[in-house]
N, C-alpha and C. Protein backbone atom coordinates (compact mmCIF):
# COMPACT_ATOMS: atom_id res chain seq x y z
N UNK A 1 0.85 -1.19 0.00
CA UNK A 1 0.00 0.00 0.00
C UNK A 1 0.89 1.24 0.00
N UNK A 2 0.32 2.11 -0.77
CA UNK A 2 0.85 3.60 -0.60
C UNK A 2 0.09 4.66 -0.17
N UNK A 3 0.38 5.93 -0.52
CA UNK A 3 -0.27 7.08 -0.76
C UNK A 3 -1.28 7.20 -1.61
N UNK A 4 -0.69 6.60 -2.83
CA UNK A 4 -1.24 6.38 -4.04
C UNK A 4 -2.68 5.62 -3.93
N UNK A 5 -3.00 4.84 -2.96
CA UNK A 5 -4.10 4.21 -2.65
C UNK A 5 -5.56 5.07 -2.25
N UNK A 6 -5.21 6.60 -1.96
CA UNK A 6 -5.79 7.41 -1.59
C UNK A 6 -6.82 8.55 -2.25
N UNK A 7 -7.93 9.05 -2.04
CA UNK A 7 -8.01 9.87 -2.91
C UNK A 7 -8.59 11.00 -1.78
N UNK A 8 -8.87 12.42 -2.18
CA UNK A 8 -9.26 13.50 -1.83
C UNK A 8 -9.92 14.42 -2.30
N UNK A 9 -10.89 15.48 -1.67
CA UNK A 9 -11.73 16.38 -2.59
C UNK A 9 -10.30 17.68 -2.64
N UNK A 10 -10.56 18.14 -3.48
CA UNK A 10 -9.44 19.55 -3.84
C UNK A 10 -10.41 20.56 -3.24
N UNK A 11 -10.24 21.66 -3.40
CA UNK A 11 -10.80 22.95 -2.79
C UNK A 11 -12.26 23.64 -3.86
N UNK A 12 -11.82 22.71 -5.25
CA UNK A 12 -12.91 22.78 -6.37
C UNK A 12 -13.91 21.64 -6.06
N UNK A 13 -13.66 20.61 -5.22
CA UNK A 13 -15.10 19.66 -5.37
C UNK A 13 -14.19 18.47 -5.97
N UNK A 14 -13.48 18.63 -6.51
CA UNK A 14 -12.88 17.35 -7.43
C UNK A 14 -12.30 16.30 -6.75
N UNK A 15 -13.17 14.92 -6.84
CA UNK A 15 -12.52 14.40 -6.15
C UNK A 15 -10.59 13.55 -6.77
N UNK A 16 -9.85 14.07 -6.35
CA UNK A 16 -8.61 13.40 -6.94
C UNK A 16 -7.56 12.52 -5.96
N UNK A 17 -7.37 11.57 -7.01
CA UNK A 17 -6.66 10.44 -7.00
C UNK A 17 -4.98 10.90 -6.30
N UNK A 18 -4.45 10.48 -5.24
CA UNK A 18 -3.07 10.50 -5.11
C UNK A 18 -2.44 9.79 -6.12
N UNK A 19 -2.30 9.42 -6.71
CA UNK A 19 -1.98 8.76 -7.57
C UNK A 19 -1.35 9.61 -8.96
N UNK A 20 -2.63 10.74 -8.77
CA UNK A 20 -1.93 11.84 -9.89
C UNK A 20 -0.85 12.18 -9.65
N UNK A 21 -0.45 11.99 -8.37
CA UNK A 21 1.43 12.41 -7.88
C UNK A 21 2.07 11.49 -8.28
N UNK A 22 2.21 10.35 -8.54
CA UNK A 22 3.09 9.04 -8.84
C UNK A 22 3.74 9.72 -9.33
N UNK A 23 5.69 9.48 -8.99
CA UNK A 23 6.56 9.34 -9.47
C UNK A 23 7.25 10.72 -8.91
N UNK A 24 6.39 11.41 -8.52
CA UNK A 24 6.89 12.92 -7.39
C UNK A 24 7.18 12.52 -6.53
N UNK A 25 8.13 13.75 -5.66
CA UNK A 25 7.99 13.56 -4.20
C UNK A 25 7.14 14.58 -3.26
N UNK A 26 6.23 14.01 -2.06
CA UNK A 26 5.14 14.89 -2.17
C UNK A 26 5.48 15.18 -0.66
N UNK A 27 5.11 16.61 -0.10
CA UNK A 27 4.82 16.68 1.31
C UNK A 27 3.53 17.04 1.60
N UNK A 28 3.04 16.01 2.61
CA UNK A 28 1.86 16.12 2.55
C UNK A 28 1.68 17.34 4.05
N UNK A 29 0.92 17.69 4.38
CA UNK A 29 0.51 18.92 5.66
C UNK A 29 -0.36 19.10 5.88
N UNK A 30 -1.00 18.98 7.03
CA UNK A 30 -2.16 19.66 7.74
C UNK A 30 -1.97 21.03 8.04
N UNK A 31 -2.88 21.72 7.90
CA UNK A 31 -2.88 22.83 7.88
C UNK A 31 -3.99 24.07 9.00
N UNK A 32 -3.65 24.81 9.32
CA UNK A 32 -4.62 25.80 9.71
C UNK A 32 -4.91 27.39 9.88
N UNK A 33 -5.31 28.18 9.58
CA UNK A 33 -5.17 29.65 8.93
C UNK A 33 -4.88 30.63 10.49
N UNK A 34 -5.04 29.66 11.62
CA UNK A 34 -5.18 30.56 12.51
C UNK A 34 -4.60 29.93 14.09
N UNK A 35 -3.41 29.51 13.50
CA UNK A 35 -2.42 28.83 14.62
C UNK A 35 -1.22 29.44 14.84
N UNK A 36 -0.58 28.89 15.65
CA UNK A 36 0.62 29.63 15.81
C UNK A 36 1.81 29.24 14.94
N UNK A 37 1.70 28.18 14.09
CA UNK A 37 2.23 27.76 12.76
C UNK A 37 1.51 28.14 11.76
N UNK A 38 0.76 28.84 11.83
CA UNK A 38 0.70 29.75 10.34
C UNK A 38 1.59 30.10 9.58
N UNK A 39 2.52 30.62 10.30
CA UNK A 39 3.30 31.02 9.56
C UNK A 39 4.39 30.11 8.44
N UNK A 40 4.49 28.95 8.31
CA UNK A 40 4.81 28.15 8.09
C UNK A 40 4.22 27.86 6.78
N UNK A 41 3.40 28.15 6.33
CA UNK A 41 2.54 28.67 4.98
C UNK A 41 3.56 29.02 3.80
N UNK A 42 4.51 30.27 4.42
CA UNK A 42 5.33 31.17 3.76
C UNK A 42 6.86 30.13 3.41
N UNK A 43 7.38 29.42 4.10
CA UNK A 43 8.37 28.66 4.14
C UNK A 43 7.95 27.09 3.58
N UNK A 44 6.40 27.00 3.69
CA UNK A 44 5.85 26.04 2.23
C UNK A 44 5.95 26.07 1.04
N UNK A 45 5.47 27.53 0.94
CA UNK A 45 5.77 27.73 -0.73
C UNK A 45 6.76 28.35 -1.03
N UNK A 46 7.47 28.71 -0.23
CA UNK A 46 9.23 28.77 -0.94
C UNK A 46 9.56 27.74 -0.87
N UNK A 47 9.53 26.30 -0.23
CA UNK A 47 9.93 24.94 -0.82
C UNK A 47 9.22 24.22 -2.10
N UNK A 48 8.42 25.27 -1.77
CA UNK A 48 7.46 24.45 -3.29
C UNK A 48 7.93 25.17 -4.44
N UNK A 49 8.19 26.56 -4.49
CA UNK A 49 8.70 27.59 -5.56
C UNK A 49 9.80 26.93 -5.96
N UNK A 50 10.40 26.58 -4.96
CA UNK A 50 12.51 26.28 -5.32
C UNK A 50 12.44 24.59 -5.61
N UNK A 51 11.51 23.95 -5.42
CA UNK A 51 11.76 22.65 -5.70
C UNK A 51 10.64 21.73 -7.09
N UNK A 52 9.68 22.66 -6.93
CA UNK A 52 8.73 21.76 -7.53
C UNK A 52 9.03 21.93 -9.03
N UNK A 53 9.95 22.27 -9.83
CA UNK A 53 10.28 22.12 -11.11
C UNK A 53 11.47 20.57 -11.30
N UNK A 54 12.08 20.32 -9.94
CA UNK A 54 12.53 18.99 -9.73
C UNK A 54 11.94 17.96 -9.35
N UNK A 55 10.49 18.00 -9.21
CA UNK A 55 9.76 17.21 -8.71
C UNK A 55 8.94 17.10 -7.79
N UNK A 56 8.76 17.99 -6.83
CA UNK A 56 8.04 18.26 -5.53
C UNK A 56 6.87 18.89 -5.48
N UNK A 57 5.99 17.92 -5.04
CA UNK A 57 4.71 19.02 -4.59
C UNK A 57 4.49 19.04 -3.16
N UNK A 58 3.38 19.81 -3.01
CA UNK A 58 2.89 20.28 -1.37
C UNK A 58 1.79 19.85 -1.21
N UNK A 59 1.16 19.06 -0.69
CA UNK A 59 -0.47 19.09 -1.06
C UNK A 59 -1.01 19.70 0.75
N UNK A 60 -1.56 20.55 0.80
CA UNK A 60 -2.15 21.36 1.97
C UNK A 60 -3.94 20.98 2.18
N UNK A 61 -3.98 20.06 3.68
CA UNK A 61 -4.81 19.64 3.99
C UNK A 61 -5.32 20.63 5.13
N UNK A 62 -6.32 21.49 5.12
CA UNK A 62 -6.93 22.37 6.07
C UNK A 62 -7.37 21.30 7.03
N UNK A 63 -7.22 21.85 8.62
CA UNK A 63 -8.39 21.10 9.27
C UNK A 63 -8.64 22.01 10.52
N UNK A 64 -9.60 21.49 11.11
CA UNK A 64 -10.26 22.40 12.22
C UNK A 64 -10.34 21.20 13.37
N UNK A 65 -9.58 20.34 13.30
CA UNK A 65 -9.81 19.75 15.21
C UNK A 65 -8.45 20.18 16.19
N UNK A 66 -7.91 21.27 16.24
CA UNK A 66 -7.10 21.21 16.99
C UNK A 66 -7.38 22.76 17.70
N UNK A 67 -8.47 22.99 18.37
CA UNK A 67 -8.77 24.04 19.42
C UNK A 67 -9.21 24.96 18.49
N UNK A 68 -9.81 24.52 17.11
CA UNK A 68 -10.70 25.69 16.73
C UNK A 68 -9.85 26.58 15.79
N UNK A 69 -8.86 26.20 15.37
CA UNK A 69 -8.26 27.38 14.72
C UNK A 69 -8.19 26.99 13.02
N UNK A 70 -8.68 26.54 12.81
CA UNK A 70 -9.70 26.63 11.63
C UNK A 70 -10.86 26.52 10.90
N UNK A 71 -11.46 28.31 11.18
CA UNK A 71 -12.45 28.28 11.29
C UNK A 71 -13.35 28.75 10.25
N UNK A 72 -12.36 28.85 9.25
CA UNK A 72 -12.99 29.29 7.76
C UNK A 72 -13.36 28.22 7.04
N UNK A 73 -14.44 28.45 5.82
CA UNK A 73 -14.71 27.62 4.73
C UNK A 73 -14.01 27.48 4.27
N UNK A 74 -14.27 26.61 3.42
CA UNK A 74 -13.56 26.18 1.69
C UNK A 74 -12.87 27.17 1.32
N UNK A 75 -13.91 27.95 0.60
CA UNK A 75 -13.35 29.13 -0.45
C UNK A 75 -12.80 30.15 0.67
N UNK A 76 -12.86 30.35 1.94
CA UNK A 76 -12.38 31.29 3.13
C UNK A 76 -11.03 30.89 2.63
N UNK A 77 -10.37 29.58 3.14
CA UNK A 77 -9.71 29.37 3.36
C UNK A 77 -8.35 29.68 2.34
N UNK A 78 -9.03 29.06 1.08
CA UNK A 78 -8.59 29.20 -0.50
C UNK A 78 -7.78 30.48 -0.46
N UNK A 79 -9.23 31.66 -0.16
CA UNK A 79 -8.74 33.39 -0.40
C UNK A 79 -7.68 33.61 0.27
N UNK A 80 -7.52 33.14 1.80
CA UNK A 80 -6.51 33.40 2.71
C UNK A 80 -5.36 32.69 2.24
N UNK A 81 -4.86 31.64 1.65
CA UNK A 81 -3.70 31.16 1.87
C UNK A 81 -3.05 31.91 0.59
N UNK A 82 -3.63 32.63 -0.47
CA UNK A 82 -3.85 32.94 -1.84
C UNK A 82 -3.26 34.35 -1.39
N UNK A 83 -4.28 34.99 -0.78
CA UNK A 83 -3.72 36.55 -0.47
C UNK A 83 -2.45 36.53 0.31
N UNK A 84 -2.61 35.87 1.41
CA UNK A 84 -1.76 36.23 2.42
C UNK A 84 -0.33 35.46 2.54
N UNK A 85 -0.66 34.34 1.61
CA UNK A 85 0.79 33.33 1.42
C UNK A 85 1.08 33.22 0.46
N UNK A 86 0.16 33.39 -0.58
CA UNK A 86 0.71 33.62 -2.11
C UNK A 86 0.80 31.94 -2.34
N UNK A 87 -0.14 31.54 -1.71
CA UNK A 87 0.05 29.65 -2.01
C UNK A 87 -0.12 29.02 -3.07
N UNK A 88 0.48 28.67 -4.37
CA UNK A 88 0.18 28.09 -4.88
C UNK A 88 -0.07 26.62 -5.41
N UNK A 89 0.66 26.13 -4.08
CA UNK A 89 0.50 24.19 -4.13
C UNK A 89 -0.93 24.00 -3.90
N UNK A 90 -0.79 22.72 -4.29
CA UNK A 90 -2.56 21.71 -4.15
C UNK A 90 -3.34 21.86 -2.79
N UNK A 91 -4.18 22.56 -2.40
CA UNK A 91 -5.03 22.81 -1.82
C UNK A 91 -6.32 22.01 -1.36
N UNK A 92 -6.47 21.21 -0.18
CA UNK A 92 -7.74 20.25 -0.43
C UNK A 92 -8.85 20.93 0.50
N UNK A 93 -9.99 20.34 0.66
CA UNK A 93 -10.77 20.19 1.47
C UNK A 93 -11.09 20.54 3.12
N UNK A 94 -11.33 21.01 3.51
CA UNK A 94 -10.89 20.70 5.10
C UNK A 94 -11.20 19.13 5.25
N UNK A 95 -10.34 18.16 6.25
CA UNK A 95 -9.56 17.49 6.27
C UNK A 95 -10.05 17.00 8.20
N UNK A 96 -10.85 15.71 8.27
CA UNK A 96 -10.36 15.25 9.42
C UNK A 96 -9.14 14.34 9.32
N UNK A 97 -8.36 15.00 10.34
CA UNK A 97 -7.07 14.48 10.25
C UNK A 97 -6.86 13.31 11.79
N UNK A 98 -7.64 13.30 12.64
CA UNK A 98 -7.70 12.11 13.41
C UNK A 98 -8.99 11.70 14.46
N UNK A 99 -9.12 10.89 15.41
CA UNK A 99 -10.72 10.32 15.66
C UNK A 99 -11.53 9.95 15.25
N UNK A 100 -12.34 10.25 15.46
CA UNK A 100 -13.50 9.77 14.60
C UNK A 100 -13.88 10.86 13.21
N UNK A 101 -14.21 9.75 12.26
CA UNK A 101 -13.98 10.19 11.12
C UNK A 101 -13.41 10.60 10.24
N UNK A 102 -11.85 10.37 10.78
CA UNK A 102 -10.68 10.43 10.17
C UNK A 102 -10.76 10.39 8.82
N UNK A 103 -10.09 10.96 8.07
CA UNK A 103 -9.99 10.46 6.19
C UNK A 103 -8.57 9.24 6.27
N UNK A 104 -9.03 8.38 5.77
CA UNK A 104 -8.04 7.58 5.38
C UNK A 104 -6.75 7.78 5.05
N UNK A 105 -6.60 8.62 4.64
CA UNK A 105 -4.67 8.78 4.38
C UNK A 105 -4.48 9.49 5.43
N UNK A 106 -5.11 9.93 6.28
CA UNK A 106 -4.39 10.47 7.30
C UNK A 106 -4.14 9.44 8.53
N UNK A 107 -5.30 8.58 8.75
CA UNK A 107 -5.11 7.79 9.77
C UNK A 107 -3.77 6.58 8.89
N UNK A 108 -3.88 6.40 7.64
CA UNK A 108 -2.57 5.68 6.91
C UNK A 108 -1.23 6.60 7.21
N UNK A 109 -1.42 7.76 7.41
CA UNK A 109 -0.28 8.32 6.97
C UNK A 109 0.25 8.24 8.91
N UNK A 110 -0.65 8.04 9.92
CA UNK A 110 0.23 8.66 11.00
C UNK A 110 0.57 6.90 11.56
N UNK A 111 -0.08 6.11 11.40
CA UNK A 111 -0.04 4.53 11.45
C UNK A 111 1.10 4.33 10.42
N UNK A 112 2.14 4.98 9.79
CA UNK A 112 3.15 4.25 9.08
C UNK A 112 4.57 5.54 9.94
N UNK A 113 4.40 6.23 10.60
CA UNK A 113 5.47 6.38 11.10
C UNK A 113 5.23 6.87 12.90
N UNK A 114 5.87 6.95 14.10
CA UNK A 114 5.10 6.58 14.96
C UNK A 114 5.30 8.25 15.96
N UNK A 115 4.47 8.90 16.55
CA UNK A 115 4.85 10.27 17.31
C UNK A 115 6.34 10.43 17.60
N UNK A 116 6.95 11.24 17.61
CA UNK A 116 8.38 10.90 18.35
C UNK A 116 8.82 12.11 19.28
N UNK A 117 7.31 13.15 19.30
CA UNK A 117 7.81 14.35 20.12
C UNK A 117 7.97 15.50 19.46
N UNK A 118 7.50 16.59 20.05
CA UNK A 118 7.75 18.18 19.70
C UNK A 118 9.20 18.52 19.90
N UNK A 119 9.70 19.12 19.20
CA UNK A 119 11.04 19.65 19.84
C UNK A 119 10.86 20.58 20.95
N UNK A 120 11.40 20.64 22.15
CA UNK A 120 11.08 21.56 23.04
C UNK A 120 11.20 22.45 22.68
N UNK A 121 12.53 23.04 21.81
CA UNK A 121 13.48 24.59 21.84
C UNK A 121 13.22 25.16 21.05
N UNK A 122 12.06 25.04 19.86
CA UNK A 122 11.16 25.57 19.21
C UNK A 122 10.59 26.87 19.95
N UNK A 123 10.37 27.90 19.13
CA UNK A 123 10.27 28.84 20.41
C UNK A 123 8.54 29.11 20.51
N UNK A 124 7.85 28.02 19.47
CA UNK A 124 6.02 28.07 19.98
C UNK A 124 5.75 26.84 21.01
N UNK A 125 6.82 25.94 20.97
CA UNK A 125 6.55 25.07 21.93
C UNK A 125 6.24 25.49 23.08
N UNK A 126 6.27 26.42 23.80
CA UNK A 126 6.50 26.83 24.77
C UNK A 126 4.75 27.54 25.12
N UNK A 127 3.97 27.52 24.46
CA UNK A 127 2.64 27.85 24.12
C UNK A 127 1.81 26.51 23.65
N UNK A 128 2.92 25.69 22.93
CA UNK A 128 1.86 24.24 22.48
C UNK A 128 2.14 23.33 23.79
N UNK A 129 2.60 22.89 24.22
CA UNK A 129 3.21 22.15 24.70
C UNK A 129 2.05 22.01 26.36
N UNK A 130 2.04 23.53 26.92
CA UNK A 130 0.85 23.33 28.17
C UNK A 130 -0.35 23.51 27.56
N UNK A 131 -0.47 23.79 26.43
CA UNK A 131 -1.72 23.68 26.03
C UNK A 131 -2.29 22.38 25.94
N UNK A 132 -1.79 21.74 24.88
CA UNK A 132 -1.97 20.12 25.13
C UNK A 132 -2.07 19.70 26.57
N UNK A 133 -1.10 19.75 27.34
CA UNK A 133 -1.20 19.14 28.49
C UNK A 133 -2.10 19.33 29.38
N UNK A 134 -2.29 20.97 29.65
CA UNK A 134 -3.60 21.22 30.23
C UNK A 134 -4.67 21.36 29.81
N UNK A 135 -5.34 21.47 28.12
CA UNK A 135 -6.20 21.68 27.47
C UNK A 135 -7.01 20.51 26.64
N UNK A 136 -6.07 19.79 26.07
CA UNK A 136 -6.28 18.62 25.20
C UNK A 136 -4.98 17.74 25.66
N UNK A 137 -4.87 16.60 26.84
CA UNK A 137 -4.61 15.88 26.94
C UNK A 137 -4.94 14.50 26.28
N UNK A 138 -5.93 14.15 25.62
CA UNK A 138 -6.49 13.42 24.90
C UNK A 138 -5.74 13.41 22.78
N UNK A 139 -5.08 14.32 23.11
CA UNK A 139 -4.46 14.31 21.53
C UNK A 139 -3.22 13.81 21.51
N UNK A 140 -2.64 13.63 22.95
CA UNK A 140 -1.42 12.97 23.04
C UNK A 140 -1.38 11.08 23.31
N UNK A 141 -2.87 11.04 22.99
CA UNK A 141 -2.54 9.43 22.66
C UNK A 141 -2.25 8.67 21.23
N UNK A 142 -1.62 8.10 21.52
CA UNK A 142 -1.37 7.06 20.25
C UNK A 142 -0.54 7.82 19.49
N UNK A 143 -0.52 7.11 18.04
CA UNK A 143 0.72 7.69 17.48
C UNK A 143 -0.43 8.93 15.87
N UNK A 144 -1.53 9.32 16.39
CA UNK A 144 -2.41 10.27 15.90
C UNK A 144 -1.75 11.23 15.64
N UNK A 145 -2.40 12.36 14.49
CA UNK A 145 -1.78 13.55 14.45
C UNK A 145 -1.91 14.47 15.88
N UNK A 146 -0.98 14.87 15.90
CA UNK A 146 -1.11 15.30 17.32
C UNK A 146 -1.80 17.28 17.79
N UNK A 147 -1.20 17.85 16.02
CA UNK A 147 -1.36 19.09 16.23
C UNK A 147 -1.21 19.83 14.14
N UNK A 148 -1.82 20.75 14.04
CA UNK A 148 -1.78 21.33 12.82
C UNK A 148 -0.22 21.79 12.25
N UNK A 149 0.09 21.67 10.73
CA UNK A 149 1.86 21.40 10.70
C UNK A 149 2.05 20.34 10.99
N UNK A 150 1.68 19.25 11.35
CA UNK A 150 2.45 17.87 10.51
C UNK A 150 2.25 17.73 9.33
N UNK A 151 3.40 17.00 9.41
CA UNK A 151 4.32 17.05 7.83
C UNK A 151 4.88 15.33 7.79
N UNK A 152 4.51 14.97 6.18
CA UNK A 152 4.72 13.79 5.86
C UNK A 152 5.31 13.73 4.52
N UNK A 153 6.65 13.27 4.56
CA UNK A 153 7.65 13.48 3.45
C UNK A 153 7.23 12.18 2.41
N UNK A 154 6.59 11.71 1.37
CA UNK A 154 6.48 10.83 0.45
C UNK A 154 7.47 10.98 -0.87
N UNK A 155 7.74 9.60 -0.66
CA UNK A 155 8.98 9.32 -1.47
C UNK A 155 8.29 9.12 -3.33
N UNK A 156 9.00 8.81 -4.39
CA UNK A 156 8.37 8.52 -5.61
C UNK A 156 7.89 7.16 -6.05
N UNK A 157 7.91 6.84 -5.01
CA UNK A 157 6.62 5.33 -4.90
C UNK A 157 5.49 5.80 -4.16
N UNK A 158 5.53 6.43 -3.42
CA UNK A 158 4.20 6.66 -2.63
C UNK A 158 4.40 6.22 -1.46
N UNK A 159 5.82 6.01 -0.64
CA UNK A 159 5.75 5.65 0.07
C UNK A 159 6.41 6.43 1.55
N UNK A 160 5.46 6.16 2.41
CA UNK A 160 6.06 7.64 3.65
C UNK A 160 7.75 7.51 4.32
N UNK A 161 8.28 8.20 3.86
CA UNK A 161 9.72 8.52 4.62
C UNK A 161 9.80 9.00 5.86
N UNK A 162 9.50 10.06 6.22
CA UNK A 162 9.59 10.77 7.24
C UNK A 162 8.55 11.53 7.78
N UNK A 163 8.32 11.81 8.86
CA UNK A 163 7.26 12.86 9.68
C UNK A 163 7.62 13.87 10.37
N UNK A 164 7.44 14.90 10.33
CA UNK A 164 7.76 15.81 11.03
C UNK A 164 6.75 16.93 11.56
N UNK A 165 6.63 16.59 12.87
CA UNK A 165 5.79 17.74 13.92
C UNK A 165 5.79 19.59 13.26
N UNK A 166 4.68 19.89 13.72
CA UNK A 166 4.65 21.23 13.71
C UNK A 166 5.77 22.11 14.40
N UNK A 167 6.22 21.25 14.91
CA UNK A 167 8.07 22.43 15.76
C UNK A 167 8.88 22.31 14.53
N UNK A 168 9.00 21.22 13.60
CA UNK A 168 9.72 21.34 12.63
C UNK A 168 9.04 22.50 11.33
N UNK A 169 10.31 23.48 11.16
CA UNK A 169 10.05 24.11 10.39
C UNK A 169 10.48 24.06 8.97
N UNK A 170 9.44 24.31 8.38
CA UNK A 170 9.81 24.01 6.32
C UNK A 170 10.75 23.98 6.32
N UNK A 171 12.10 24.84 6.30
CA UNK A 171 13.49 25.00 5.93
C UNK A 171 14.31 23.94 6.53
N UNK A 172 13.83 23.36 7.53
CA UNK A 172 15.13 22.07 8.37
C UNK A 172 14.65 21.34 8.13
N UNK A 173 13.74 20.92 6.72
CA UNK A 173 13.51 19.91 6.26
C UNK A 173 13.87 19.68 4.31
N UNK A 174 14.45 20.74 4.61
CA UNK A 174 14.85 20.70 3.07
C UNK A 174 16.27 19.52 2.60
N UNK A 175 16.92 19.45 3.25
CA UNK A 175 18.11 18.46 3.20
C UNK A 175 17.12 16.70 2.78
N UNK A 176 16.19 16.50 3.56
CA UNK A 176 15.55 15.35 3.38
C UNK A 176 14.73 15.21 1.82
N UNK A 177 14.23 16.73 1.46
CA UNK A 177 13.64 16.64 0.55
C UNK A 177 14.64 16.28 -0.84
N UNK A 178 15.54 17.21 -0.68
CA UNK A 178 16.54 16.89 -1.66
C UNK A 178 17.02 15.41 -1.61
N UNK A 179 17.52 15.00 -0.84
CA UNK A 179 17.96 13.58 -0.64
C UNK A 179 16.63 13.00 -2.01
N UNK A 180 15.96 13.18 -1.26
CA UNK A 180 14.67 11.80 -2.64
C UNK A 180 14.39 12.87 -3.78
N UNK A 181 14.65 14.05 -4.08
CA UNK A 181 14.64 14.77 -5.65
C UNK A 181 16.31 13.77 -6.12
């Protein structure tokens, strides 16, 4: 099984095939317009600007279970990442990304590599970190997405390489990306 096994609505209704990526290397992301990794938007599509003529796409999964901070529609969401990030990678749906009702590649995607921790010295950790603990203790079970900004590096089989938490930022993940371009 891969990625490729997967499909998704785009931000148009369409439902599409992972599969249309075969032979790319893709990072996949949860996303949210109104977190403290927002900003992280901007350091998306400069990996997508500087890489995706070698092969790389972004595909950006909106979601709203992690304390509410995404709280726009479809097309909300679209306008915002458009105006304000200048986003031009693949854009889907809002996106349950774990519990009940999960979409399938996400509960595939966090079941093939396993939590391994926020970096502490991140300097939003310091805001995520008691939040979870005192707020949503319940997101730190299992090896689930844990928080908006995870990141899932897919290789040109479709198959998941690496994961990386919302403390990891776009740019200290560029060495990995190159490795599989």
């Amino acid at each position: 099984m891969s990625v490729y096994s997967f499909k998704a609505a785009a931000m148009n209704g369409r439902e599409i095939s992972l599969e249309e990526y075969s032979g790319k290397v893709v990072l996949i992301v949860n996303t949210a317009s109104q977190c403290g990794f927002t900003f992280q938007y901007e350091d998306l599509q400069r990996l997508y600007d500087r890489y995706k003529d070698k092969g790389l796409v972004l595909l950006g999964f909106p979601c709203d279970q992690f304390d509410g901070q995404e709280p726009l529609d479809n097309a909300g969401i679209q306008q915002f990442c458009e105006l304000r990030y200048g986003v031009s990678f693949p854009m889907f749906q809002k996106t349950r990304v774990r519990d009940e009702g999960v979409h399938p590649l996400f509960d595939y995607l966090a079941n093939q590599l396993p939590f391994e921790g926020f970096n502490p010295f991140h300097p939003v950790s310091k805001l995520l970190i008691p939040l979870i603990n005192d707020k949503h203790p319940e997101y730190m079970v299992g090896d689930s997405i844990k928080w908006n900004f995870t990141k899932f590096l897919i290789d040109r089989n479709g198959h998941v390489v690496k994961r990386f938490e919302a403390t990891t930022d776009p740019l200290d993940m560029e060495k990995d990306i190159e490795a599989l371009l």
